[in-house]
N, C-alpha and C. Protein backbone atom coordinates (compact mmCIF):
# COMPACT_ATOMS: atom_id res chain seq x y z
N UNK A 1 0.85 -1.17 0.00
CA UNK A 1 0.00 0.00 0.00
C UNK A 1 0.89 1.23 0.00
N UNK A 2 0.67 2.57 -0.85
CA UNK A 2 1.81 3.16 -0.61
C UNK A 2 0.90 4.56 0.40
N UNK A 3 1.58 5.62 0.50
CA UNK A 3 1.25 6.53 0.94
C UNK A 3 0.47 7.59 0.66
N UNK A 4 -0.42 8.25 0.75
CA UNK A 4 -1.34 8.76 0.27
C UNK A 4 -0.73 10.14 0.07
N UNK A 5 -0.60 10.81 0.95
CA UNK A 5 0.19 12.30 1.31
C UNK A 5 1.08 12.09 2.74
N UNK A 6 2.44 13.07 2.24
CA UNK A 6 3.65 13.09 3.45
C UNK A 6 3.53 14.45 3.73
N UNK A 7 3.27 15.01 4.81
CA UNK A 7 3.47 16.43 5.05
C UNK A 7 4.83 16.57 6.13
N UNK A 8 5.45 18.20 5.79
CA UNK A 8 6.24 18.52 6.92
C UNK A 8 5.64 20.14 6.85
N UNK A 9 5.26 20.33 7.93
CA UNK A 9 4.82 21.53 8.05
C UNK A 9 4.54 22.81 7.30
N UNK A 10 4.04 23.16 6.60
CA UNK A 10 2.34 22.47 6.54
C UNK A 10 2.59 22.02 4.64
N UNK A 11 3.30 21.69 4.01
CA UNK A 11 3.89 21.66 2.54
C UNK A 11 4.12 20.33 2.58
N UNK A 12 3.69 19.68 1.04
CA UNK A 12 3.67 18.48 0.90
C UNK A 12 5.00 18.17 0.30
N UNK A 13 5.45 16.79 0.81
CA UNK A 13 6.73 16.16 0.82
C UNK A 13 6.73 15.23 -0.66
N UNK A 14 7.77 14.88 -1.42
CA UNK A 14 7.87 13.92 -2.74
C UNK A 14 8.68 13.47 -2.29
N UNK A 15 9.32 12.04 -2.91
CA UNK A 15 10.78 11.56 -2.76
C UNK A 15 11.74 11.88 -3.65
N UNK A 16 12.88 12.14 -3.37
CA UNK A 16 13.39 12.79 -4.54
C UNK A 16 15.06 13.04 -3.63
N UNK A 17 16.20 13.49 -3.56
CA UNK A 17 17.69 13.30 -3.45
C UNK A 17 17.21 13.73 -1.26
N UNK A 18 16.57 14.77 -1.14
CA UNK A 18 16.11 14.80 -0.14
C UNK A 18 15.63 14.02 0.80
N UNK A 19 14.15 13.11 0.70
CA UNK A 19 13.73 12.24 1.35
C UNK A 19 13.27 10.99 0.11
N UNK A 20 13.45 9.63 0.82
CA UNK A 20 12.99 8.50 0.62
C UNK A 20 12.30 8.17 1.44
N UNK A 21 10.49 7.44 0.70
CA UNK A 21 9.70 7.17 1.59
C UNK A 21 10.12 5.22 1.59
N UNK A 22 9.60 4.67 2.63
CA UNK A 22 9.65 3.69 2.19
C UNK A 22 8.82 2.43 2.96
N UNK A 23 7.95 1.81 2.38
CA UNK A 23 7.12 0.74 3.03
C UNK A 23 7.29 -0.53 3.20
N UNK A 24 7.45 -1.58 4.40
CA UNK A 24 7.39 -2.74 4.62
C UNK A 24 6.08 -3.17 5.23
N UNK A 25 5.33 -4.14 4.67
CA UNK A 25 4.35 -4.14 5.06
C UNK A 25 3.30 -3.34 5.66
N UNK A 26 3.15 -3.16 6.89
CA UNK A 26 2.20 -2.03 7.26
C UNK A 26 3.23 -0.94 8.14
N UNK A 27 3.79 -0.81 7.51
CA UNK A 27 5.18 -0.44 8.19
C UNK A 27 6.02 0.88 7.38
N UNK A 28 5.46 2.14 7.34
CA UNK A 28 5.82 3.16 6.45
C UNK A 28 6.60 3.98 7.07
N UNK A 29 8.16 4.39 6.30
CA UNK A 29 8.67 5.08 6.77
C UNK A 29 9.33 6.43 5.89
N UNK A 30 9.80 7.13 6.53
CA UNK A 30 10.57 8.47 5.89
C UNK A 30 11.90 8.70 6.29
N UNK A 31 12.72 9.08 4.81
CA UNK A 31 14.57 8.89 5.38
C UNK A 31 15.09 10.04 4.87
N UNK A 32 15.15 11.01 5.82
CA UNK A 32 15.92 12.27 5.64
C UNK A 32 17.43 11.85 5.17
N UNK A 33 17.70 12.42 3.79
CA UNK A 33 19.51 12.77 3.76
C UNK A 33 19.70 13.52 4.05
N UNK A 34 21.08 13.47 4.95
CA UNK A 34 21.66 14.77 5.56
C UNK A 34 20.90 15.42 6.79
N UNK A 35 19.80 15.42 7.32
CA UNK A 35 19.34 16.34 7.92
C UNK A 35 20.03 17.08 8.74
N UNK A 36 19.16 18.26 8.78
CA UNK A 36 19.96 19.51 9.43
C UNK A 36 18.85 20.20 10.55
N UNK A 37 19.06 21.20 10.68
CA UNK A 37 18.50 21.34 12.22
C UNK A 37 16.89 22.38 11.46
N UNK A 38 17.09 22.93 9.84
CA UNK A 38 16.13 23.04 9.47
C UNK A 38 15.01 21.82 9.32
N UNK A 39 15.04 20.64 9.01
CA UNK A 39 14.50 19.78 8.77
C UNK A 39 13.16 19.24 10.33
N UNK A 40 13.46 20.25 11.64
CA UNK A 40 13.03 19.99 12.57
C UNK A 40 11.80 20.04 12.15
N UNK A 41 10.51 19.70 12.80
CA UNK A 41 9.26 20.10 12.93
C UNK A 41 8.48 18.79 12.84
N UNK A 42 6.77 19.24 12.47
CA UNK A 42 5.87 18.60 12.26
C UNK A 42 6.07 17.50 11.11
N UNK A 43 5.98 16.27 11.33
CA UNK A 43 5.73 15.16 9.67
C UNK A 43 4.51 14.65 10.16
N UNK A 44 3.81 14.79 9.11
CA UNK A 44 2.70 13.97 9.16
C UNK A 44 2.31 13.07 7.73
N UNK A 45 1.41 11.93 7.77
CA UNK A 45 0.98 11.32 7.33
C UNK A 45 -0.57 11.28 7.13
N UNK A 46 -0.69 10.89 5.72
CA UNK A 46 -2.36 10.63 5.64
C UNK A 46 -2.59 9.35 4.68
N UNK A 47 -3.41 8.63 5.13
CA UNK A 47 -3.54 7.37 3.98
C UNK A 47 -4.96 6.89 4.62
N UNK A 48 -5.53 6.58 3.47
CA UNK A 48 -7.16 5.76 3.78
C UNK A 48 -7.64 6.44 4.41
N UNK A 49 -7.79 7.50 4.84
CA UNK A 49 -8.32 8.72 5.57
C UNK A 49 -8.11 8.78 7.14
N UNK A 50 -7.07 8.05 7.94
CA UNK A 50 -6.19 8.00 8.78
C UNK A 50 -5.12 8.67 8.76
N UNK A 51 -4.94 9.58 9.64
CA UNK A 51 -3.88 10.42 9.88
C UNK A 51 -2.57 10.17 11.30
N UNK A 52 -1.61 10.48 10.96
CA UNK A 52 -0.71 10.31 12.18
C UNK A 52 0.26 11.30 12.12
N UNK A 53 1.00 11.44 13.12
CA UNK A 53 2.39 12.50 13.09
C UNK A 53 3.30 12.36 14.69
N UNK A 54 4.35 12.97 13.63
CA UNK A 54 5.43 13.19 14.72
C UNK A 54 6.42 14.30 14.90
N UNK A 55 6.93 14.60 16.21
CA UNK A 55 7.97 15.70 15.69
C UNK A 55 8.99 15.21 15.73
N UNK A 56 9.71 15.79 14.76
CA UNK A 56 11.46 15.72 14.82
C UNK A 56 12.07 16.63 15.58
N UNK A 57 13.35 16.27 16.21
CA UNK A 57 14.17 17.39 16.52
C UNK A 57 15.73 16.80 16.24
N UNK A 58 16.32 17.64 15.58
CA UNK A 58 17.62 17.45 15.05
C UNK A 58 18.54 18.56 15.95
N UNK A 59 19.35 17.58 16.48
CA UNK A 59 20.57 18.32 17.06
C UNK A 59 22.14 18.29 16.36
N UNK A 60 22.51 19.04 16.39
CA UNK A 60 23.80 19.60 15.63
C UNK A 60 24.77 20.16 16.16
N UNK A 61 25.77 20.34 15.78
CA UNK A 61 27.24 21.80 15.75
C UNK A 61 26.41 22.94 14.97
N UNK A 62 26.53 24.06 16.01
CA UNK A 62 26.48 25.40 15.92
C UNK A 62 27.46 25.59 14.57
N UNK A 63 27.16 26.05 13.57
CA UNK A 63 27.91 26.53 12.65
C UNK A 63 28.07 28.06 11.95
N UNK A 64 28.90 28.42 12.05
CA UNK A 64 29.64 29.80 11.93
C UNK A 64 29.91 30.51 13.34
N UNK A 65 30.66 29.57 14.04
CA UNK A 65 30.92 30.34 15.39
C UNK A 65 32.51 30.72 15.21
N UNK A 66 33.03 31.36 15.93
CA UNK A 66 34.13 31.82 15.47
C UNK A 66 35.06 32.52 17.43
N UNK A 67 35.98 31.56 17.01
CA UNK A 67 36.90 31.79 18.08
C UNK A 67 37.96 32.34 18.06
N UNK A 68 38.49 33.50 18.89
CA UNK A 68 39.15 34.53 18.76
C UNK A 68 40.15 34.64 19.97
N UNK A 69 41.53 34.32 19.66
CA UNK A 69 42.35 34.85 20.96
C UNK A 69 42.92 35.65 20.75
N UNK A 70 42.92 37.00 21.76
CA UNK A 70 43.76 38.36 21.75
C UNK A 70 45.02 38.22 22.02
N UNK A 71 46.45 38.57 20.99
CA UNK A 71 47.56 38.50 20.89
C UNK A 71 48.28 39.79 21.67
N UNK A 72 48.91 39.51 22.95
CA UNK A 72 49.88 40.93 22.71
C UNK A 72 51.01 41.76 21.69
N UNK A 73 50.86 42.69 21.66
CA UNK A 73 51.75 43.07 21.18
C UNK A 73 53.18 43.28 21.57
N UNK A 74 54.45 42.77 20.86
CA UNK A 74 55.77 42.90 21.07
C UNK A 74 56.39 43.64 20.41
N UNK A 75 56.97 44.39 20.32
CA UNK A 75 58.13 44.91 19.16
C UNK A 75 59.47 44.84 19.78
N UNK A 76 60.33 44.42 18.65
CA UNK A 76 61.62 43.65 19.31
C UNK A 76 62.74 45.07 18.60
């Protein structure tokens, strides 16, 4: 049986280099590549007029932080 509609807040999801959906028996799932800390939120599902959902939360490295040590000055 495949999936009727994949939502992630509130915009409908395709499979495509992004996500792969994928079903084993009654057993449907969704496979983020890469995810990132945008990818957090609402997924939901709809099929046969049954609905379900879940949230994600993706944790990560802070990126573009920037560390700085103050040098004295010498002149020789």
């Amino acid at each position: 049986m495949a999936l009727n509609t994949l939502f992630f807040t509130p915009q409908e999801l395709f499979p495509g280099s992004k996500y792969k959906f994928k079903s084993e028996n009654c057993v449907h799932s969704i496979i983020i590549s890469k995810p990132t800390v945008e990818d957090m939120g609402r997924y939901s599902v709809e099929c046969m007029g049954i609905s379900c959902a879940a949230i994600l939360t993706v944790q990560g490295l802070c990126h573009g932080l920037l560390f700085c040590l103050l040098l004295s000055l010498s002149r020789s």
